[in-house]
PDB file of N, CA and C in Angstrom:
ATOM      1  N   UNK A   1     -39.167  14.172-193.814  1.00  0.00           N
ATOM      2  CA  UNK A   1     -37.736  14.044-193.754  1.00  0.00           C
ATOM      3  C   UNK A   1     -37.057  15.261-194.386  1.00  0.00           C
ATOM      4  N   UNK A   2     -37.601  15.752-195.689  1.00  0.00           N
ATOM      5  CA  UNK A   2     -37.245  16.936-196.286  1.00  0.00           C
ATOM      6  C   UNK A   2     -37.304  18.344-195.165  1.00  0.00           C
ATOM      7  N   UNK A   3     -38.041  18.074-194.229  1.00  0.00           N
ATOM      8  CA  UNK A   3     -38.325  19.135-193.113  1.00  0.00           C
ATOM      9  C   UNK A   3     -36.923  19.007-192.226  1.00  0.00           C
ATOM     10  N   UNK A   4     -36.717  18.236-191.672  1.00  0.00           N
ATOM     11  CA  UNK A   4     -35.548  17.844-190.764  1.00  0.00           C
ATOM     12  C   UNK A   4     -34.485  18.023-191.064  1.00  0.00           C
ATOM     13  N   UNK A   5     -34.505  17.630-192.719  1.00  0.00           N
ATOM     14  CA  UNK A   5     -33.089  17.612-193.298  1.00  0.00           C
ATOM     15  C   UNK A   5     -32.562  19.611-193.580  1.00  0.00           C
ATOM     16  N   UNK A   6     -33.525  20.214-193.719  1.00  0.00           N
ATOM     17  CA  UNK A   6     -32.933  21.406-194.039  1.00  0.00           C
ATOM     18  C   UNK A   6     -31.764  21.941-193.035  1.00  0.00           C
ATOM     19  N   UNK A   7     -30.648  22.518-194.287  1.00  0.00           N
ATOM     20  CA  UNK A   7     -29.668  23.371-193.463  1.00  0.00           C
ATOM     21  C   UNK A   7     -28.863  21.827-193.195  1.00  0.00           C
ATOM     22  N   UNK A   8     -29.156  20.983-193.018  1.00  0.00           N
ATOM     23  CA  UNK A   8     -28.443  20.007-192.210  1.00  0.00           C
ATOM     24  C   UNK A   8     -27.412  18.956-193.606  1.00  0.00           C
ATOM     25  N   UNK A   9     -26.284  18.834-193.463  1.00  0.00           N
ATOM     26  CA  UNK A   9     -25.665  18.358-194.462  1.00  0.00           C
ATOM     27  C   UNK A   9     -25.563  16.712-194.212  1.00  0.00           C
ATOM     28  N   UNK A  10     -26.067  15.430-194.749  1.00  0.00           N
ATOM     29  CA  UNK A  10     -25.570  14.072-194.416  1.00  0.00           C
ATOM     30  C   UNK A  10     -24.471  13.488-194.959  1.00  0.00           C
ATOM     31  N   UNK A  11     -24.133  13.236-193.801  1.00  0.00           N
ATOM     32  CA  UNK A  11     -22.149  12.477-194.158  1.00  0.00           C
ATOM     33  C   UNK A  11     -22.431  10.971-194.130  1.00  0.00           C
ATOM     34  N   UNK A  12     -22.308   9.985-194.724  1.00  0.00           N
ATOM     35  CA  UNK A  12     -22.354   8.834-194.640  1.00  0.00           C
ATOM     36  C   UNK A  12     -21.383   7.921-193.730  1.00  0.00           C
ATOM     37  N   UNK A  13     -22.150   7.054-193.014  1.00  0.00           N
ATOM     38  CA  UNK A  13     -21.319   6.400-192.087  1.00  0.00           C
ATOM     39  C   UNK A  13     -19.516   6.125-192.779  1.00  0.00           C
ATOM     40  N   UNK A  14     -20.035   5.532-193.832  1.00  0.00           N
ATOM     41  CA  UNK A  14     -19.122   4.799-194.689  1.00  0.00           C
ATOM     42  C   UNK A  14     -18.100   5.980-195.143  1.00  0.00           C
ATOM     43  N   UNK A  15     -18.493   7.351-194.811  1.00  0.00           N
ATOM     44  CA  UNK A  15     -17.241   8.958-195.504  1.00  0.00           C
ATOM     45  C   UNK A  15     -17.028   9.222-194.167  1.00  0.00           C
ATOM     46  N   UNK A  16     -17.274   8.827-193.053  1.00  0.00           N
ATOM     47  CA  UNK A  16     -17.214  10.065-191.715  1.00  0.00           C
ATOM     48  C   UNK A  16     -15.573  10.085-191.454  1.00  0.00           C
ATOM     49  N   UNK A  17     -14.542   8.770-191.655  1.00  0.00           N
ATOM     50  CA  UNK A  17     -13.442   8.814-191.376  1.00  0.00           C
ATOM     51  C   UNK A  17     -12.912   9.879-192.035  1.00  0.00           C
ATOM     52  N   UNK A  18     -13.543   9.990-193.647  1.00  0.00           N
ATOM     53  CA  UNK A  18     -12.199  10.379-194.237  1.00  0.00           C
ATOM     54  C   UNK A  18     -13.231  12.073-194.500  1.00  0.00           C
ATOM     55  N   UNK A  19     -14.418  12.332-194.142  1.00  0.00           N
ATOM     56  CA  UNK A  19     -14.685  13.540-193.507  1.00  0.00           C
ATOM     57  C   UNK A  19     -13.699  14.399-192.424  1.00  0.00           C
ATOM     58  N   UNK A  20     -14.233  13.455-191.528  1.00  0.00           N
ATOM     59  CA  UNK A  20     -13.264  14.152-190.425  1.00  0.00           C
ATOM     60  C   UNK A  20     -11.639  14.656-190.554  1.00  0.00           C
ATOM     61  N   UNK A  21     -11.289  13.862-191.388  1.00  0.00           N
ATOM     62  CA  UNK A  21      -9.798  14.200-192.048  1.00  0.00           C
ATOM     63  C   UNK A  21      -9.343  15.220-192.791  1.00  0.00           C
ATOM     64  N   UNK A  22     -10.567  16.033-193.464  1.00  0.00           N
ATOM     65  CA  UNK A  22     -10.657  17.245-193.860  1.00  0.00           C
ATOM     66  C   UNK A  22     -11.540  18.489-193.738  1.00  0.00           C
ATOM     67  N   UNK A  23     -12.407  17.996-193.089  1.00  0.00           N
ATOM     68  CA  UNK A  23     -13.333  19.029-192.827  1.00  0.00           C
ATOM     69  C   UNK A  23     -13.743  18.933-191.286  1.00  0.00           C
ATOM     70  N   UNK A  24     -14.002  20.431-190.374  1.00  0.00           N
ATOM     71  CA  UNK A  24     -14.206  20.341-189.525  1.00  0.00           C
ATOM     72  C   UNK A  24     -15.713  20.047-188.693  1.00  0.00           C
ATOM     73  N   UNK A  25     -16.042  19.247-188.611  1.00  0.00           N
ATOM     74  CA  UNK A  25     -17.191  18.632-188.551  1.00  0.00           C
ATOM     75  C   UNK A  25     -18.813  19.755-187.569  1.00  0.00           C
ATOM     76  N   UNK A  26     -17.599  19.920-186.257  1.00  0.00           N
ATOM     77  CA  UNK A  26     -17.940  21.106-184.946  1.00  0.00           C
ATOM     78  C   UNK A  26     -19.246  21.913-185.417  1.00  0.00           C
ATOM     79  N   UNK A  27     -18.266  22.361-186.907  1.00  0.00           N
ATOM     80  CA  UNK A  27     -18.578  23.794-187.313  1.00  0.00           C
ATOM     81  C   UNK A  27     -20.217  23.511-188.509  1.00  0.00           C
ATOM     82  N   UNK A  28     -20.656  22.136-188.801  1.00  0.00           N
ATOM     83  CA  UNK A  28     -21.236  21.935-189.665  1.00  0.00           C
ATOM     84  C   UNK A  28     -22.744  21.179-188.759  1.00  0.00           C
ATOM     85  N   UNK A  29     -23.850  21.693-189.299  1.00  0.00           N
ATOM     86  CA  UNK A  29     -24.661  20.850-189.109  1.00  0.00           C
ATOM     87  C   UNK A  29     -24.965  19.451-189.879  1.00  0.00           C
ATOM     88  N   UNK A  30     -24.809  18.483-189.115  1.00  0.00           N
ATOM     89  CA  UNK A  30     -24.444  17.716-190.033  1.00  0.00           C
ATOM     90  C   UNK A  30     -25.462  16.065-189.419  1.00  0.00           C
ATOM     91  N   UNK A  31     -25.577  15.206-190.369  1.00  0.00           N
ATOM     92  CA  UNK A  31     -26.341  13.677-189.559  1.00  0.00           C
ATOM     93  C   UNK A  31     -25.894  12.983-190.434  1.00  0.00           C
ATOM     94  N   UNK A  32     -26.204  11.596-189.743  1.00  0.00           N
ATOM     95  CA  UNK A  32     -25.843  10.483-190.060  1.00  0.00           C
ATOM     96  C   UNK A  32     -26.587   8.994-189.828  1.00  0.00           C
ATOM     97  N   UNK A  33     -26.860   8.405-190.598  1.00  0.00           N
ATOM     98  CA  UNK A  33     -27.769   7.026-190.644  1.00  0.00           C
ATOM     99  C   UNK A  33     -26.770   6.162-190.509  1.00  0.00           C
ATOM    100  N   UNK A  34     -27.308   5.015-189.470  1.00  0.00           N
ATOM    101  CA  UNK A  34     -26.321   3.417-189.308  1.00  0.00           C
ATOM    102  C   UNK A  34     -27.119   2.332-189.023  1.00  0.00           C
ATOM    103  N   UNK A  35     -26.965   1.078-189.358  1.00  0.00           N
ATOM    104  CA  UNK A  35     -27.956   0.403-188.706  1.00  0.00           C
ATOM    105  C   UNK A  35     -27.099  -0.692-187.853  1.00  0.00           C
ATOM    106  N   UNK A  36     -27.695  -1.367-186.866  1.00  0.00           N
ATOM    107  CA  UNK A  36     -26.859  -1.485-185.790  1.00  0.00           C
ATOM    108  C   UNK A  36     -26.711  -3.030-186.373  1.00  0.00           C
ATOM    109  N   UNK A  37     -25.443  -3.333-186.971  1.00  0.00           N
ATOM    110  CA  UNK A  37     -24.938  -4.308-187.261  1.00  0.00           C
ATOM    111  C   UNK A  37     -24.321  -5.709-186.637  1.00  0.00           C
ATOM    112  N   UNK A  38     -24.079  -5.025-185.377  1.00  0.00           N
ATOM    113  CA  UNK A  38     -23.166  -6.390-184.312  1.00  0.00           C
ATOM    114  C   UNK A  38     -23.575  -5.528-182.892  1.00  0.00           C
ATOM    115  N   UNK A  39     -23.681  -6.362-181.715  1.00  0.00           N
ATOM    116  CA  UNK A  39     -23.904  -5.917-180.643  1.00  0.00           C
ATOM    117  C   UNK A  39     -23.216  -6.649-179.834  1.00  0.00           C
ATOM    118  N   UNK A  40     -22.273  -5.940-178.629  1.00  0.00           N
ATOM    119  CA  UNK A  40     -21.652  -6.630-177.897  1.00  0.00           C
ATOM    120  C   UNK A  40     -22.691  -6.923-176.899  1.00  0.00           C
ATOM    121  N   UNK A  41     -22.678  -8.630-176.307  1.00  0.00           N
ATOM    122  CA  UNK A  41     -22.968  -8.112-174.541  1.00  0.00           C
ATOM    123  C   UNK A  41     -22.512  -6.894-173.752  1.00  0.00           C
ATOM    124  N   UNK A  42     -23.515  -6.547-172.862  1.00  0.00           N
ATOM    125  CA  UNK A  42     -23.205  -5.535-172.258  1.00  0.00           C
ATOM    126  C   UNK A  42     -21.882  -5.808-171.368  1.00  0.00           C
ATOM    127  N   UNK A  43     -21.023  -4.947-171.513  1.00  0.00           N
ATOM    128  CA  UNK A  43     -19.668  -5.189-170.548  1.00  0.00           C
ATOM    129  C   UNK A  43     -19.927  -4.409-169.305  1.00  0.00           C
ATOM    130  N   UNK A  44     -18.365  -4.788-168.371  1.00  0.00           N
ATOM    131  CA  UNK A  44     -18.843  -3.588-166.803  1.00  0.00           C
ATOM    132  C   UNK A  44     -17.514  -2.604-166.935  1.00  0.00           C
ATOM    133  N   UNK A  45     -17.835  -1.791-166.693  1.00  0.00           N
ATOM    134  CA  UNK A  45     -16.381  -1.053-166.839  1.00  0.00           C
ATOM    135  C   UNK A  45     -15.488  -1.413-165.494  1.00  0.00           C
ATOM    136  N   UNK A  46     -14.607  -0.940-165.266  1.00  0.00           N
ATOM    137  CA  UNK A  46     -13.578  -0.747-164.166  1.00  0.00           C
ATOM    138  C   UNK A  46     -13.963  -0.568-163.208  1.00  0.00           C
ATOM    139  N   UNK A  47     -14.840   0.577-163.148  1.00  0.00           N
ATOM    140  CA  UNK A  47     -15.988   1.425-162.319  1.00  0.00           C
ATOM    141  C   UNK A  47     -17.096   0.367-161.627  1.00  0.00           C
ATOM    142  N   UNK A  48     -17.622  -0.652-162.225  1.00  0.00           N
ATOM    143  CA  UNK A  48     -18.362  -1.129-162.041  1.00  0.00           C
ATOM    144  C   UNK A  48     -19.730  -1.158-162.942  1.00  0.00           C
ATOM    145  N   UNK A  49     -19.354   0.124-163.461  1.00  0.00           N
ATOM    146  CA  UNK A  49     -20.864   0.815-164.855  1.00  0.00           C
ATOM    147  C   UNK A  49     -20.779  -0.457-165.413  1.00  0.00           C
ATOM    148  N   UNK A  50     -21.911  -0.653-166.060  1.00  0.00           N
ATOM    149  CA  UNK A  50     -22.186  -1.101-167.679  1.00  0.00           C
ATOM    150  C   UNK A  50     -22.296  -0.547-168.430  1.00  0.00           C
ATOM    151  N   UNK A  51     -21.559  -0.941-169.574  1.00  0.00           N
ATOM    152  CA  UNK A  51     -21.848   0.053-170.735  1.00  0.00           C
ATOM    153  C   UNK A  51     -22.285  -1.252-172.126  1.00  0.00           C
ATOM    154  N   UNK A  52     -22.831  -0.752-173.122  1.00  0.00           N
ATOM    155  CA  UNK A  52     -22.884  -1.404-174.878  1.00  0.00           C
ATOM    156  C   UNK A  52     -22.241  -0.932-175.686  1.00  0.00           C
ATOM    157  N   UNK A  53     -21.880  -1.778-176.465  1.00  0.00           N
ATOM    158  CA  UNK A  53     -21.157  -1.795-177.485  1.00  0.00           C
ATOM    159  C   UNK A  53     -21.814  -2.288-179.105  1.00  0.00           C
ATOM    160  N   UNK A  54     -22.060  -1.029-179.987  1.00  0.00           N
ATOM    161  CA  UNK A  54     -22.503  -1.014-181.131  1.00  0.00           C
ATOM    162  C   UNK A  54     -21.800  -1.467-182.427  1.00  0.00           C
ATOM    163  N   UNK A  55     -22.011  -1.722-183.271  1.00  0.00           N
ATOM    164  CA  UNK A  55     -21.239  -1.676-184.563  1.00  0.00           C
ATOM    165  C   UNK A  55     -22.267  -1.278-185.306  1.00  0.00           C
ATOM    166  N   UNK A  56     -22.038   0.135-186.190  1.00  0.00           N
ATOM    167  CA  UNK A  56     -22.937   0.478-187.116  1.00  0.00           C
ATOM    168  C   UNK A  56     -22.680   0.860-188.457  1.00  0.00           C
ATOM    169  N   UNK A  57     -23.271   0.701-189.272  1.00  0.00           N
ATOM    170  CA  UNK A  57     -22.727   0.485-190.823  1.00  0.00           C
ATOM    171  C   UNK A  57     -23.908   1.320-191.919  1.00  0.00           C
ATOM    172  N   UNK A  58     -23.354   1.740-192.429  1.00  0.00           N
ATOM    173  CA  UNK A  58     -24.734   2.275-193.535  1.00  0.00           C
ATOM    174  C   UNK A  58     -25.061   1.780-194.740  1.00  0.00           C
ATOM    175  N   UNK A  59     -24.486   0.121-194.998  1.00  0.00           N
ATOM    176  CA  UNK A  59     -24.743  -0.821-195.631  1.00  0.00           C
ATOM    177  C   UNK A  59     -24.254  -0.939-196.887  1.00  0.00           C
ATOM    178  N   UNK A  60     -23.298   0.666-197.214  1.00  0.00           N
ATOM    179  CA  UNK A  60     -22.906   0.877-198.075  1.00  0.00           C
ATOM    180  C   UNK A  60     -21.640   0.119-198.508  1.00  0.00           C
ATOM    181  N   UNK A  61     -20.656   0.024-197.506  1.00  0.00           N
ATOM    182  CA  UNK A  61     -19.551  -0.735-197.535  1.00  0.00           C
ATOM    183  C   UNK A  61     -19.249  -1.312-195.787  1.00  0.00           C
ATOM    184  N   UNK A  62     -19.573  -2.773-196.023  1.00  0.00           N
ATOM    185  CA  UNK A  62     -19.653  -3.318-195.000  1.00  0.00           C
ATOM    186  C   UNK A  62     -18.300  -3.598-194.139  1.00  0.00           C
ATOM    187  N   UNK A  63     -17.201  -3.183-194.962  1.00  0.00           N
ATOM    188  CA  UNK A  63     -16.053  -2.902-194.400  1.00  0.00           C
ATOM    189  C   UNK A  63     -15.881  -1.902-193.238  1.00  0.00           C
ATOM    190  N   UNK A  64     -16.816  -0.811-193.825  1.00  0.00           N
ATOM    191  CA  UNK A  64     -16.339   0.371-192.817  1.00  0.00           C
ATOM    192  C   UNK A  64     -17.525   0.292-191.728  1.00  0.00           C
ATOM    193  N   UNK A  65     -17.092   0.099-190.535  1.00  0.00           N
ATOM    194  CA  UNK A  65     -18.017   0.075-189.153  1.00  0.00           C
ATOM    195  C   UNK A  65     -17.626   1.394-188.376  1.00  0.00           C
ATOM    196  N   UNK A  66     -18.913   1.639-187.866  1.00  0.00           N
ATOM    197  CA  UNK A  66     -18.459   2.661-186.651  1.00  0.00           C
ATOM    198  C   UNK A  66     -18.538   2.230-185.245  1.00  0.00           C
ATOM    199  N   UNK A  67     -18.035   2.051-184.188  1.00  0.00           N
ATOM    200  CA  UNK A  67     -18.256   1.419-183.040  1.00  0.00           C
ATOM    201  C   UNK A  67     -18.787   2.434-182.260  1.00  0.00           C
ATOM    202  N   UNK A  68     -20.115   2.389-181.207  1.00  0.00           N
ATOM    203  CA  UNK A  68     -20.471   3.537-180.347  1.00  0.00           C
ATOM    204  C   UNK A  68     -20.541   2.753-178.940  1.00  0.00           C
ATOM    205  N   UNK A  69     -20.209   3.637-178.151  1.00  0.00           N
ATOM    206  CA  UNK A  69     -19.977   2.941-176.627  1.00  0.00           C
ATOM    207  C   UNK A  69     -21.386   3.814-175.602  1.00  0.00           C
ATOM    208  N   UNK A  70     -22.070   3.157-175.609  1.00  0.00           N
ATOM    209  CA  UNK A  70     -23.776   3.183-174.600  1.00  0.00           C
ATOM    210  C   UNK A  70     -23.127   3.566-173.380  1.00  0.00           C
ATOM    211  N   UNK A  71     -23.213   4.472-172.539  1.00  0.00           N
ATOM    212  CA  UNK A  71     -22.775   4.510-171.412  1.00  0.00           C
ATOM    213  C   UNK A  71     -24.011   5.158-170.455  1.00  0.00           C
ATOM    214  N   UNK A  72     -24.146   4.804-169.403  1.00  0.00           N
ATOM    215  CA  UNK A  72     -25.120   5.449-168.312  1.00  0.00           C
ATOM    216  C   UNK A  72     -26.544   5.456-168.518  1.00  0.00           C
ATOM    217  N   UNK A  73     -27.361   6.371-168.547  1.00  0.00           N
ATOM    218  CA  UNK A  73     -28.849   6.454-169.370  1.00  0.00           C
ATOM    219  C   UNK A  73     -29.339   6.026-170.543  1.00  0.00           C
ATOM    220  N   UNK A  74     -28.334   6.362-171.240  1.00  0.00           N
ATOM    221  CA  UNK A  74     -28.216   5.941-172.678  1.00  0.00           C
ATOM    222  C   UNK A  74     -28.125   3.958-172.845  1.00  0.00           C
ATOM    223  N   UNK A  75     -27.269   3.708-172.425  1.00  0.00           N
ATOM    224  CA  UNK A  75     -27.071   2.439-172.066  1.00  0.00           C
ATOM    225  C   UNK A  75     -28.619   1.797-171.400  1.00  0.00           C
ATOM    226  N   UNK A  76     -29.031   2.382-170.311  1.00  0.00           N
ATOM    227  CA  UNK A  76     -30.013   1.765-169.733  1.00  0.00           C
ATOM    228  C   UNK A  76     -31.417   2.199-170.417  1.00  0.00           C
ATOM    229  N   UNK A  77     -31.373   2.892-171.034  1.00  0.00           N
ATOM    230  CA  UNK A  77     -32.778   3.054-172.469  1.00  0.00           C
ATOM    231  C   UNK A  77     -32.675   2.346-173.364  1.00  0.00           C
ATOM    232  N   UNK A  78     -31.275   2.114-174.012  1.00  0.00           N
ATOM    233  CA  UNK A  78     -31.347   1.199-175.270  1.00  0.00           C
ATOM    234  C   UNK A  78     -30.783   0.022-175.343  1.00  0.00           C
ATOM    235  N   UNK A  79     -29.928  -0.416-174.598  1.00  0.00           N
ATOM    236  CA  UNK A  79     -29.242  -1.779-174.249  1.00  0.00           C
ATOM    237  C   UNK A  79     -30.286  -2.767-174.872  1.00  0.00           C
ATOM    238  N   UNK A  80     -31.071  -2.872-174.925  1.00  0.00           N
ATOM    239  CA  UNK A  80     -32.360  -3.775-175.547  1.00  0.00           C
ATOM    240  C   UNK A  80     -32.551  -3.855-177.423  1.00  0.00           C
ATOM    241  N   UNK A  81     -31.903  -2.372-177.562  1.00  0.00           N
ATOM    242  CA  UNK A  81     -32.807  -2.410-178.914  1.00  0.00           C
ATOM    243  C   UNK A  81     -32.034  -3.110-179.459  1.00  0.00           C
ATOM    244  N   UNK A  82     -32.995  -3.892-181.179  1.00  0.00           N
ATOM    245  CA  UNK A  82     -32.407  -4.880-181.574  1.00  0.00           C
ATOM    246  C   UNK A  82     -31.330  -4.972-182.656  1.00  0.00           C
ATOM    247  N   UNK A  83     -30.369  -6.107-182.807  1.00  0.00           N
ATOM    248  CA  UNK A  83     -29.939  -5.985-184.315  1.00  0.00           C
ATOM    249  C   UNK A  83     -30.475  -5.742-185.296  1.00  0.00           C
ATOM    250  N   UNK A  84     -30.132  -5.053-186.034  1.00  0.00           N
ATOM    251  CA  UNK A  84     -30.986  -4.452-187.334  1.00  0.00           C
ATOM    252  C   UNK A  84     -31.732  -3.087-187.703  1.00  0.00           C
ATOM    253  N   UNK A  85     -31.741  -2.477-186.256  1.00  0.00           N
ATOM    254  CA  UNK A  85     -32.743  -1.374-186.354  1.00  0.00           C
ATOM    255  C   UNK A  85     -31.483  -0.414-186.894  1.00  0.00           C
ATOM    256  N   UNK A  86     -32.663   0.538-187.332  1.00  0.00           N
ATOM    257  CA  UNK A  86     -31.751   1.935-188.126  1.00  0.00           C
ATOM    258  C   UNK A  86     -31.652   2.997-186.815  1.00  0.00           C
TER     259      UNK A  86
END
């Protein structure tokens, strides 16, 4: 992990709002850990797509969620994986 992490700065799920609010993110190598807290059924879009719907949290403050929207490939690789995984 010490290998991966070099050069690379981690923002915590639970700071990314108030990251982004001051620092420009673009410009930074940067990661982030969540574990997938709530999962929507898969919805259909407008389009007809399906997409998922994540809620992810870094357990730190269960207040702050990040929501990620699965769309296309992505959607059809992981739509499965389970609550709980990191």
């Amino acid at each position: 992990m010490d290998r991966k992490m070099t050069n690379r700065k981690l923002i915590r799920l639970s700071q990314l709002k108030s990251k982004l609010a001051v620092e420009n993110l673009e410009e930074i190598d940067w990661v982030t850990f969540g574990v997938i807290v709530k999962k929507v059924t898969p919805q259909s879009a407008s389009n007809g797509r399906t997409f998922s719907i994540w809620r992810l949290n870094d357990l730190r403050d269960l207040s702050q969620c990040v929501s990620l929207f699965l769309f296309g490939d992505v959607h059809k690789e992981h739509w499965k994986t389970d609550q709980g995984t990191v």
